[in-house]
Protein backbone atom coordinates (compact mmCIF):
# COMPACT_ATOMS: atom_id res chain seq x y z
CA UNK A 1 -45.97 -32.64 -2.08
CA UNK A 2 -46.18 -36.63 -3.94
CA UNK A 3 -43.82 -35.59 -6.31
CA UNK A 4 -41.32 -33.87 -4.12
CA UNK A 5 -41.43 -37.26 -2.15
CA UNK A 6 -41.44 -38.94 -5.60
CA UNK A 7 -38.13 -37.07 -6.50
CA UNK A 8 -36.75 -37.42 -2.70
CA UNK A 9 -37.33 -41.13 -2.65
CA UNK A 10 -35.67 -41.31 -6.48
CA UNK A 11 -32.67 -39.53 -5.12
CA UNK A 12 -32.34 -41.94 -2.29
CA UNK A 13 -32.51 -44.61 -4.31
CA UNK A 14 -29.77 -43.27 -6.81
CA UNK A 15 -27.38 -42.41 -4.20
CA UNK A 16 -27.75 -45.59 -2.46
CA UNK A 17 -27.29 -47.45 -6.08
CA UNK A 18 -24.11 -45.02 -6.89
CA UNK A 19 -22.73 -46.30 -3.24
CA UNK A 20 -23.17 -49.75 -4.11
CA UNK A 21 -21.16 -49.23 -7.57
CA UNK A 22 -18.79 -47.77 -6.06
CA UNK A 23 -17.96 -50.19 -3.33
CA UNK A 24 -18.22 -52.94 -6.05
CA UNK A 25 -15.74 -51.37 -8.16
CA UNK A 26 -13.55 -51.05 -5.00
CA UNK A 27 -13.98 -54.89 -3.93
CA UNK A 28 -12.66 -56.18 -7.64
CA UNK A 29 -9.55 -53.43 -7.44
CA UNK A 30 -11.13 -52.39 -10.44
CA UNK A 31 -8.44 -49.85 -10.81
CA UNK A 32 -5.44 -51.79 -9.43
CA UNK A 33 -2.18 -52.76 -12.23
CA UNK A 34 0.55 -54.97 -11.18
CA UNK A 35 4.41 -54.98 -11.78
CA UNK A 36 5.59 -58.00 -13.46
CA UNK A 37 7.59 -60.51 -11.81
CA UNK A 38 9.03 -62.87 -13.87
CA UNK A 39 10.04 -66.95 -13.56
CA UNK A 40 13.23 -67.81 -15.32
CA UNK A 41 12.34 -71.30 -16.19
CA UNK A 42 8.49 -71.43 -17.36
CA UNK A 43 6.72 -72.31 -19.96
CA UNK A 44 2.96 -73.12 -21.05
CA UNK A 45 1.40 -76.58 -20.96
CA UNK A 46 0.15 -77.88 -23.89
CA UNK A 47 -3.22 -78.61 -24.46
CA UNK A 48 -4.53 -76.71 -21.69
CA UNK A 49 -6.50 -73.82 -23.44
CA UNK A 50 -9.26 -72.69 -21.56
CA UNK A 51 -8.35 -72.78 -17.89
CA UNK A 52 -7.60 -74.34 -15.05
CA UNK A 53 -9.34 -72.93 -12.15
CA UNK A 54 -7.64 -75.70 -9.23
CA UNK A 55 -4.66 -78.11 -8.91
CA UNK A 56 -4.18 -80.58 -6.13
CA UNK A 57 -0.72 -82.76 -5.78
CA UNK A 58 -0.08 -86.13 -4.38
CA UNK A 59 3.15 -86.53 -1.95
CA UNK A 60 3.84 -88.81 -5.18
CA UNK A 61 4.01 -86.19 -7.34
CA UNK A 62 1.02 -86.99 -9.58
CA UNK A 63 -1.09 -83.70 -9.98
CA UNK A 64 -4.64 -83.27 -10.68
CA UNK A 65 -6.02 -80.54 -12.71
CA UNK A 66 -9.78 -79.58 -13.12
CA UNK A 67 -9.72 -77.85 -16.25
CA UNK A 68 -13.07 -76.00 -19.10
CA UNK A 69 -14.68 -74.46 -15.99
CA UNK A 70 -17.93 -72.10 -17.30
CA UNK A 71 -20.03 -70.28 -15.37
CA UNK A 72 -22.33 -67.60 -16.10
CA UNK A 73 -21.39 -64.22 -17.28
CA UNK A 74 -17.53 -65.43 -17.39
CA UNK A 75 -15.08 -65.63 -20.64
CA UNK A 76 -14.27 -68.98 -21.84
CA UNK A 77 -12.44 -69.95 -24.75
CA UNK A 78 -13.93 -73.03 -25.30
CA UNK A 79 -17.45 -72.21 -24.46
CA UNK A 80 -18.92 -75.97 -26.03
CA UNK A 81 -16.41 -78.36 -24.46
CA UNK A 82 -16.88 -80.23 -21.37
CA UNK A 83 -14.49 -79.94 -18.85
CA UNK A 84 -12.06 -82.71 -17.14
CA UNK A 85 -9.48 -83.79 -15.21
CA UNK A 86 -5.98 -83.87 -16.11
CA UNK A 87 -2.93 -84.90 -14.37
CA UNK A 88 0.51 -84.68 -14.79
CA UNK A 89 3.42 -86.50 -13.19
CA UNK A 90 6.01 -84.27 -11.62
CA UNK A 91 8.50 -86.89 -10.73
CA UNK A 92 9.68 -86.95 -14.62
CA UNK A 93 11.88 -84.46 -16.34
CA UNK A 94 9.23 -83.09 -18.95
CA UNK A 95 6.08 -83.34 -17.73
CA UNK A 96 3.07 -83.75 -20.17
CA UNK A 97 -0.91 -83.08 -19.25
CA UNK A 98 -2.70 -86.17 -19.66
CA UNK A 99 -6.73 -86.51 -19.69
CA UNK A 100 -8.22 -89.17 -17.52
CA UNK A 101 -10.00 -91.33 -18.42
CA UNK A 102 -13.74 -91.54 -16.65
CA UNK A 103 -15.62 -94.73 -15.66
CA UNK A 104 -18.59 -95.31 -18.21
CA UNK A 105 -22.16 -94.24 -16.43
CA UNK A 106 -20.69 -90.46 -15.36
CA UNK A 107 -22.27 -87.56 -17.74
CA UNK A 108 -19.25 -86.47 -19.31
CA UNK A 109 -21.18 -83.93 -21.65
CA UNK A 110 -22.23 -81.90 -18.78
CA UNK A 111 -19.20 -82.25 -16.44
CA UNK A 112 -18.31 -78.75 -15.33
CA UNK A 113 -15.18 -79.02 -12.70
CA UNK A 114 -14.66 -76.28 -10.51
CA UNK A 115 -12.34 -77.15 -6.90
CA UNK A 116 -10.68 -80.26 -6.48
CA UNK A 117 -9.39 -82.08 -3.82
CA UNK A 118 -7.72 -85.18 -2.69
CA UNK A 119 -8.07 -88.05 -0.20
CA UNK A 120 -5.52 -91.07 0.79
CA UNK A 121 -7.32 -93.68 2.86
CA UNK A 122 -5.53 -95.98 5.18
CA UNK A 123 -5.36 -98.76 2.59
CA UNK A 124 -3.42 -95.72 0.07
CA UNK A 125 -6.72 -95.68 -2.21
CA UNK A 126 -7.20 -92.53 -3.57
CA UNK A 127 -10.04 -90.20 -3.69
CA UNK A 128 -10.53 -87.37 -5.61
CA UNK A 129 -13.22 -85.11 -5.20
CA UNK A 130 -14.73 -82.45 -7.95
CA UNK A 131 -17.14 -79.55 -7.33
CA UNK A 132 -19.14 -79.49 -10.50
CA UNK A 133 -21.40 -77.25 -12.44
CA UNK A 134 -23.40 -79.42 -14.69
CA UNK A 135 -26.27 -77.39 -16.20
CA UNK A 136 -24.56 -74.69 -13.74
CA UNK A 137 -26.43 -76.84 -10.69
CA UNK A 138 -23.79 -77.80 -7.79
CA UNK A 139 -22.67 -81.08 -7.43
CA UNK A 140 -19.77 -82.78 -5.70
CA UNK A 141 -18.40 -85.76 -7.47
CA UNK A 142 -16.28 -88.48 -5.66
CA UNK A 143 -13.90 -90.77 -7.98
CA UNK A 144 -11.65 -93.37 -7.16
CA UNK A 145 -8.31 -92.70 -8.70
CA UNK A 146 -6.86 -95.83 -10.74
CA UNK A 147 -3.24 -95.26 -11.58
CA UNK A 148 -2.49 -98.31 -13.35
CA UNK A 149 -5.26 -97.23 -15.72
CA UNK A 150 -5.14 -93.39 -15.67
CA UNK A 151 -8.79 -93.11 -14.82
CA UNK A 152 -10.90 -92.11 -12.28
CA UNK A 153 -14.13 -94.65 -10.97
CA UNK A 154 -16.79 -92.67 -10.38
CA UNK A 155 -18.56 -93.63 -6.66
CA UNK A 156 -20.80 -90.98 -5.66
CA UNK A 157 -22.77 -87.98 -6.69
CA UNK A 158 -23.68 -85.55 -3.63
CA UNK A 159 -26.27 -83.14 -3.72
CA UNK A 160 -27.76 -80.51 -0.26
CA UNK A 161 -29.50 -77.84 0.14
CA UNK A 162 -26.62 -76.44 2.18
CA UNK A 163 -24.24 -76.52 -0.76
CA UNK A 164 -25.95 -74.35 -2.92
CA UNK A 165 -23.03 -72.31 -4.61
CA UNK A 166 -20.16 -74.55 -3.99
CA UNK A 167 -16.84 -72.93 -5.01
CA UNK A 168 -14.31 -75.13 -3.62
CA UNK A 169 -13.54 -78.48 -1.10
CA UNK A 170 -11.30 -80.10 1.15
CA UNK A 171 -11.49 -83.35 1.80
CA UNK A 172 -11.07 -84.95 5.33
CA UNK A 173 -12.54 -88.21 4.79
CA UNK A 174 -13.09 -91.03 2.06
CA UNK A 175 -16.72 -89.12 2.06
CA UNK A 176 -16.46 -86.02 4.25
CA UNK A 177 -15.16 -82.77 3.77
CA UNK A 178 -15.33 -78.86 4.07
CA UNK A 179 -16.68 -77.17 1.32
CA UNK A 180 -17.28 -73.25 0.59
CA UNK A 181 -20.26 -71.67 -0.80
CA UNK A 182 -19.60 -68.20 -2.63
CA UNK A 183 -22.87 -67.36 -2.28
CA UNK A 184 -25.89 -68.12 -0.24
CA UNK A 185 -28.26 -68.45 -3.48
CA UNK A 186 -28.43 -70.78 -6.15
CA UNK A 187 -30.22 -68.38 -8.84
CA UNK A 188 -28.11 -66.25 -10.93
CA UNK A 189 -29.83 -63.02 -10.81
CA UNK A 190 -30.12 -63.36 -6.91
CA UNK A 191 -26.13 -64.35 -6.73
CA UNK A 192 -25.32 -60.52 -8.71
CA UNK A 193 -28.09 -59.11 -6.45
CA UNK A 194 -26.18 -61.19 -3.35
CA UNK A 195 -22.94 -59.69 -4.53
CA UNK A 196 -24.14 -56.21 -5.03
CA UNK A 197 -25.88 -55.52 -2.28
CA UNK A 198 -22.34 -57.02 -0.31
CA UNK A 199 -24.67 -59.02 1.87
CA UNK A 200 -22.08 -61.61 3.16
CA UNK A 201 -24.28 -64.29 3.37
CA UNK A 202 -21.37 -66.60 2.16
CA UNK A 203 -20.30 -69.64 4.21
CA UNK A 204 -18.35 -72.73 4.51
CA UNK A 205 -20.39 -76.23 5.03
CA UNK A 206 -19.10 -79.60 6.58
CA UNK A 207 -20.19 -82.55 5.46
CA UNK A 208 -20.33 -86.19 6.39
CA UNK A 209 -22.35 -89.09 5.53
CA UNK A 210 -24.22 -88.80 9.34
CA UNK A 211 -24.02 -84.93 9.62
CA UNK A 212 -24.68 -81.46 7.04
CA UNK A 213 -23.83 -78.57 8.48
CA UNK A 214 -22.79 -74.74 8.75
CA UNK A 215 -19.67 -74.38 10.58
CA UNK A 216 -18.76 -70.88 9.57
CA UNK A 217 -20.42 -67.84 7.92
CA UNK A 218 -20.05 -64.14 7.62
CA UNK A 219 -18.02 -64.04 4.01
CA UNK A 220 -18.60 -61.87 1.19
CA UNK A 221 -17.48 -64.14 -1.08
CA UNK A 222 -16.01 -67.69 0.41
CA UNK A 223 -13.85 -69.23 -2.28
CA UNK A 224 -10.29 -71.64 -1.69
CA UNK A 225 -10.36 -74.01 0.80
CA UNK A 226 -7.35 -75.77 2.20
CA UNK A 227 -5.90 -77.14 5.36
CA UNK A 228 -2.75 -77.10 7.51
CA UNK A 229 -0.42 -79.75 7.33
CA UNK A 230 -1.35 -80.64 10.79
CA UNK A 231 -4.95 -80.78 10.42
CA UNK A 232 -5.51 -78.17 13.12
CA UNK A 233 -6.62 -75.27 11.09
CA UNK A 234 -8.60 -74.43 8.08
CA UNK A 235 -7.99 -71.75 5.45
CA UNK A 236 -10.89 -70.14 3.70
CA UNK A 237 -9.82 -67.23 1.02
CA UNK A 238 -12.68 -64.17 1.05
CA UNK A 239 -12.35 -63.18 -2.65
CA UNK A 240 -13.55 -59.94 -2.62
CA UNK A 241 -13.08 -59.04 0.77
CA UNK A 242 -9.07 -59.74 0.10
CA UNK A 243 -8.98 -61.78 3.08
CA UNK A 244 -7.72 -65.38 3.57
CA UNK A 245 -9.45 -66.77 6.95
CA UNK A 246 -7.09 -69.14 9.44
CA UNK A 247 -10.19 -70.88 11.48
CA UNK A 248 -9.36 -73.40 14.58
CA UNK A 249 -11.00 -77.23 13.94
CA UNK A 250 -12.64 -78.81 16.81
CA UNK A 251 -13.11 -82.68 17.47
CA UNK A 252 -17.08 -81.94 16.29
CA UNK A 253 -15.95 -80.81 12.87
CA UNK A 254 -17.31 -77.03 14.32
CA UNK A 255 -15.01 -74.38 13.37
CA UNK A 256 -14.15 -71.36 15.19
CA UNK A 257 -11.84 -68.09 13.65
CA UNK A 258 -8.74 -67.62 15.30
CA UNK A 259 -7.34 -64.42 12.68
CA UNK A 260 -7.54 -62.60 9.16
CA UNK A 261 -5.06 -61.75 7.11
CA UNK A 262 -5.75 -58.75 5.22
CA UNK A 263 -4.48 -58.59 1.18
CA UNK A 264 -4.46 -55.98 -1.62
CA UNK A 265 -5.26 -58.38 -4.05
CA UNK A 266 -8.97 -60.92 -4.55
CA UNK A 267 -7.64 -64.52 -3.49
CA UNK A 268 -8.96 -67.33 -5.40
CA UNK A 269 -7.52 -70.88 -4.44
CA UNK A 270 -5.16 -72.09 -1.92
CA UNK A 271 -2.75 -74.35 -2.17
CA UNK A 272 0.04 -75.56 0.98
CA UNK A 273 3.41 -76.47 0.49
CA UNK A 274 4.71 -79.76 1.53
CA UNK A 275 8.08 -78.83 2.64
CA UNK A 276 7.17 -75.62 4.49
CA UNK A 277 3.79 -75.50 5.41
CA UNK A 278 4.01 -71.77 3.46
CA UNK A 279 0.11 -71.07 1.64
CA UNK A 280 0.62 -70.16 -2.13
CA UNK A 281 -2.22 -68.52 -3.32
CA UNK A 282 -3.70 -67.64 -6.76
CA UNK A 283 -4.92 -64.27 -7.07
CA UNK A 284 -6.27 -61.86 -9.20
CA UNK A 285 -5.20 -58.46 -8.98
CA UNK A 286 -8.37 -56.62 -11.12
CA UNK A 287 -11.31 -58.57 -11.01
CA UNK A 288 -13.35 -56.10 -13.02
CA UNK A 289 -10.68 -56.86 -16.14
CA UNK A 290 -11.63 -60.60 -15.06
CA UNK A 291 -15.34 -60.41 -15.11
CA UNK A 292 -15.85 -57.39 -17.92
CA UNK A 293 -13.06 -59.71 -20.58
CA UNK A 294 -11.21 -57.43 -23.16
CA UNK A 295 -8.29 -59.11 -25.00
CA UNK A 296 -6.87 -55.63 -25.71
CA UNK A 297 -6.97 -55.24 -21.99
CA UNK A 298 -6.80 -58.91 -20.21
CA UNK A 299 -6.63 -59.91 -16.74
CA UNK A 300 -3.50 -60.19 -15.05
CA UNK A 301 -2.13 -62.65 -12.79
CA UNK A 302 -0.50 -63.03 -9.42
CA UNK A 303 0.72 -65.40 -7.08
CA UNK A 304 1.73 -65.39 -3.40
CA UNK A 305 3.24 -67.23 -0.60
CA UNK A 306 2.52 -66.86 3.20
CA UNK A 307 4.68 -67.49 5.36
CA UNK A 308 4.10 -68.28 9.40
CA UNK A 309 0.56 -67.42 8.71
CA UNK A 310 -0.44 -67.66 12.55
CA UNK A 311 2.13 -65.67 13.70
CA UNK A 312 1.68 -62.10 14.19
CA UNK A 313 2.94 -60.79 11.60
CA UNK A 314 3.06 -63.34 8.79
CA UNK A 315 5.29 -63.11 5.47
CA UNK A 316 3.66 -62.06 2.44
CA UNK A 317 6.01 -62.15 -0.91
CA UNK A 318 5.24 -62.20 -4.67
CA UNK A 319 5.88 -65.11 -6.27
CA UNK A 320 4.85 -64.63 -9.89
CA UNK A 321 2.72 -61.54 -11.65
CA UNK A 322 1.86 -60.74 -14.91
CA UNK A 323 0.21 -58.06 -16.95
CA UNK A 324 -2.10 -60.42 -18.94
CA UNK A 325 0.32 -61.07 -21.97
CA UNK A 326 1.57 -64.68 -21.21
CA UNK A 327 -1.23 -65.89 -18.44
CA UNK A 328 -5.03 -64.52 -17.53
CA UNK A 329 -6.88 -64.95 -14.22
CA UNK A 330 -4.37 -66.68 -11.95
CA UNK A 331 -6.50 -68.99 -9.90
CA UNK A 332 -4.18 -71.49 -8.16
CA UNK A 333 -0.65 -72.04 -7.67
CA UNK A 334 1.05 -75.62 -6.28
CA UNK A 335 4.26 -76.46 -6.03
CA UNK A 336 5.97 -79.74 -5.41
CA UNK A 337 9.83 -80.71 -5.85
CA UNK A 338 10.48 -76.87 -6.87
CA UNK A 339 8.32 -77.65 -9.55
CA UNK A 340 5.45 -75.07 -9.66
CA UNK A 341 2.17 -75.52 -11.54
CA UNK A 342 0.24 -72.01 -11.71
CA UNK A 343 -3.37 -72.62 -13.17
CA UNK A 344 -6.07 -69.95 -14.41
CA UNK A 345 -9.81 -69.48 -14.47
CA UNK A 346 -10.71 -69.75 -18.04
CA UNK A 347 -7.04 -69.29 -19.69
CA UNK A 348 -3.66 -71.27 -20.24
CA UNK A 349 -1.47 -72.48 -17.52
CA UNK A 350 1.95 -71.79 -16.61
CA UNK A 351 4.91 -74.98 -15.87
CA UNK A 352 7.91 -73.64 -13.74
CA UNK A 353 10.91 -75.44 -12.40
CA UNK A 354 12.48 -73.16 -9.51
């Protein structure tokens, strides 16, 4: 009788794993392929070899570019160089990617950028803020941008218990923002347990100087952040849950979800459009050919736009997609002045004038 509960319980215990698997495999679209759909006028930027995972654009034109993200278990192709912060300037003909120069005091040999975003104060300083990864810890770094100089000040490092797993920010404030957590635990083992088990324990934190809070939970996997152009609504992508999340802000900083728009694709980062208001997101269409790299076999890349997200039946068009062979693990896509900027977790990135 103990061993045919033995075996009974073993059986359980398989099936329930083989369920898990399965589901897994069917969260990354481990079997999905994509069509290309090609940009006339593209071309890579130079000196931008492994990755970069999020882009944020001034109404200037100067773009920011967090670039050498690692993180456990991922490719990179330049697995011993720190990561930074580039920026080009889209107002000129030929654009170049420039490196930043950082204010003496920060750890540059551990800087690990992962989402970026920026912050224009009433007197037009501007803020940048960096999710980083150093020692694969979670940080979020806030610079002062210095045009004059090219450089970024460094002001503050913040560190909570609520931001545990920070993926990616939105800033609302010289030192206040939104931020998402992809998972709900720090430790690696307990993030691919997390993930497995599909526990959606992922969330999205506020913070301020005064207050730390949860304002929304529930995700499988929170990742991009961004808001409207109006300020009224924020929009959290659900990676592997192919979901992008349009949530109502209140005067407390609470947020409540007004809708979901369901994808066929794992959404990374957001980015809006200035002249429309239309989301462009980075996506990748087989996120088991992301995680699992084979350069025989790479990932592919895709990019969206949304149109009239909160209506009821928003506009969903392809943008860009490719099979791997000129860019790998679309993460982000911005545009400004027709000029789009398409950046990738740990690969090249992709210069388009439309």
């Amino acid at each position: 009788m103990g061993r045919l509960v033995a075996l009974s319980l073993l059986g359980i215990a398989l099936a329930l794993l083989g369920e898990r698997l399965l589901a897994l495999r069917n969260r990354l679209k481990a079997s999905r392929e994509v069509e290309s759909v090609d940009l006339p006028n593209c071309h890579l930027i130079k000196g931008i070899e492994a990755g970069a995972d999020d882009i944020d654009i001034l109404p200037n034109g100067l773009a920011f570019l967090s670039v050498g993200l690692k993180c456990p278990g991922l490719h990179s192709f330049s697995p011993d160089k720190p990561g930074g912060i580039l920026m080009m300037d889209l107002k000129k003909e030929n654009p170049r990617a420039l490196e930043l120069r950082i204010s003496r005091g920060f750890n540059l040999a551990s800087f690990n950028p992962h989402g970026i975003s920026t912050f224009i104060d009433n007197d037009d300083t501007v803020y940048l803020f960096v999710v980083n990864h150093p020692e694969f810890k979670n940080t979020v770094e806030i610079f002062k941008f210095e045009e004059e100089e090219n450089s970024l000040l460094h002001l503050k490092t913040i560190k909570h218990e609520l931001l545990p797993s920070v993926n990616d920010i939105i800033a609302v404030g010289p030192a206040h923002f939104y931020a998402t957590n992809d998972h709900y635990f720090s430790d690696p083992f307990l993030k691919y347990l997390e993930t497995y088990l599909n526990l959606h324990w992922a969330n999205v934190v506020y913070y301020s100087p005064n207050e730390v809070k949860v304002v929304a939970e529930g995700f499988d996997a929170a990742n991009g952040i961004n808001i409207s152009p109006d300020k009224k609504y924020i929009y959290v992508a659900d990676i592997l849950a192919h979901e992008i999340h349009v949530l109502e802000r209140h005067p407390n900083m609470n947020l409540t979800q007004l809708k979901v728009l369901k994808l066929d694709t794992l959404v990374d980062n957001l980015s809006i459009d200035p002249s429309s208001g239309d989301i462009l997101v980075g996506c990748h269409p087989n996120g088991q050919k992301l995680f699992i790299y084979d350069p025989n076999n790479p990932p592919s890349s895709e990019v969206l736009r949304i149109q009239n997200i909160l209506s009821e039946k928003p506009t969903v068009t392809t943008v860009y997609a490719n099979n791997g062979s000129v860019l790998q693990g679309s993460s982000v896509a911005s545009v400004y002045d027709r000029k789009l900027l398409i950046g990738t977790l740990y690969h090249r990135a992709l210069y388009c004038e439309l």
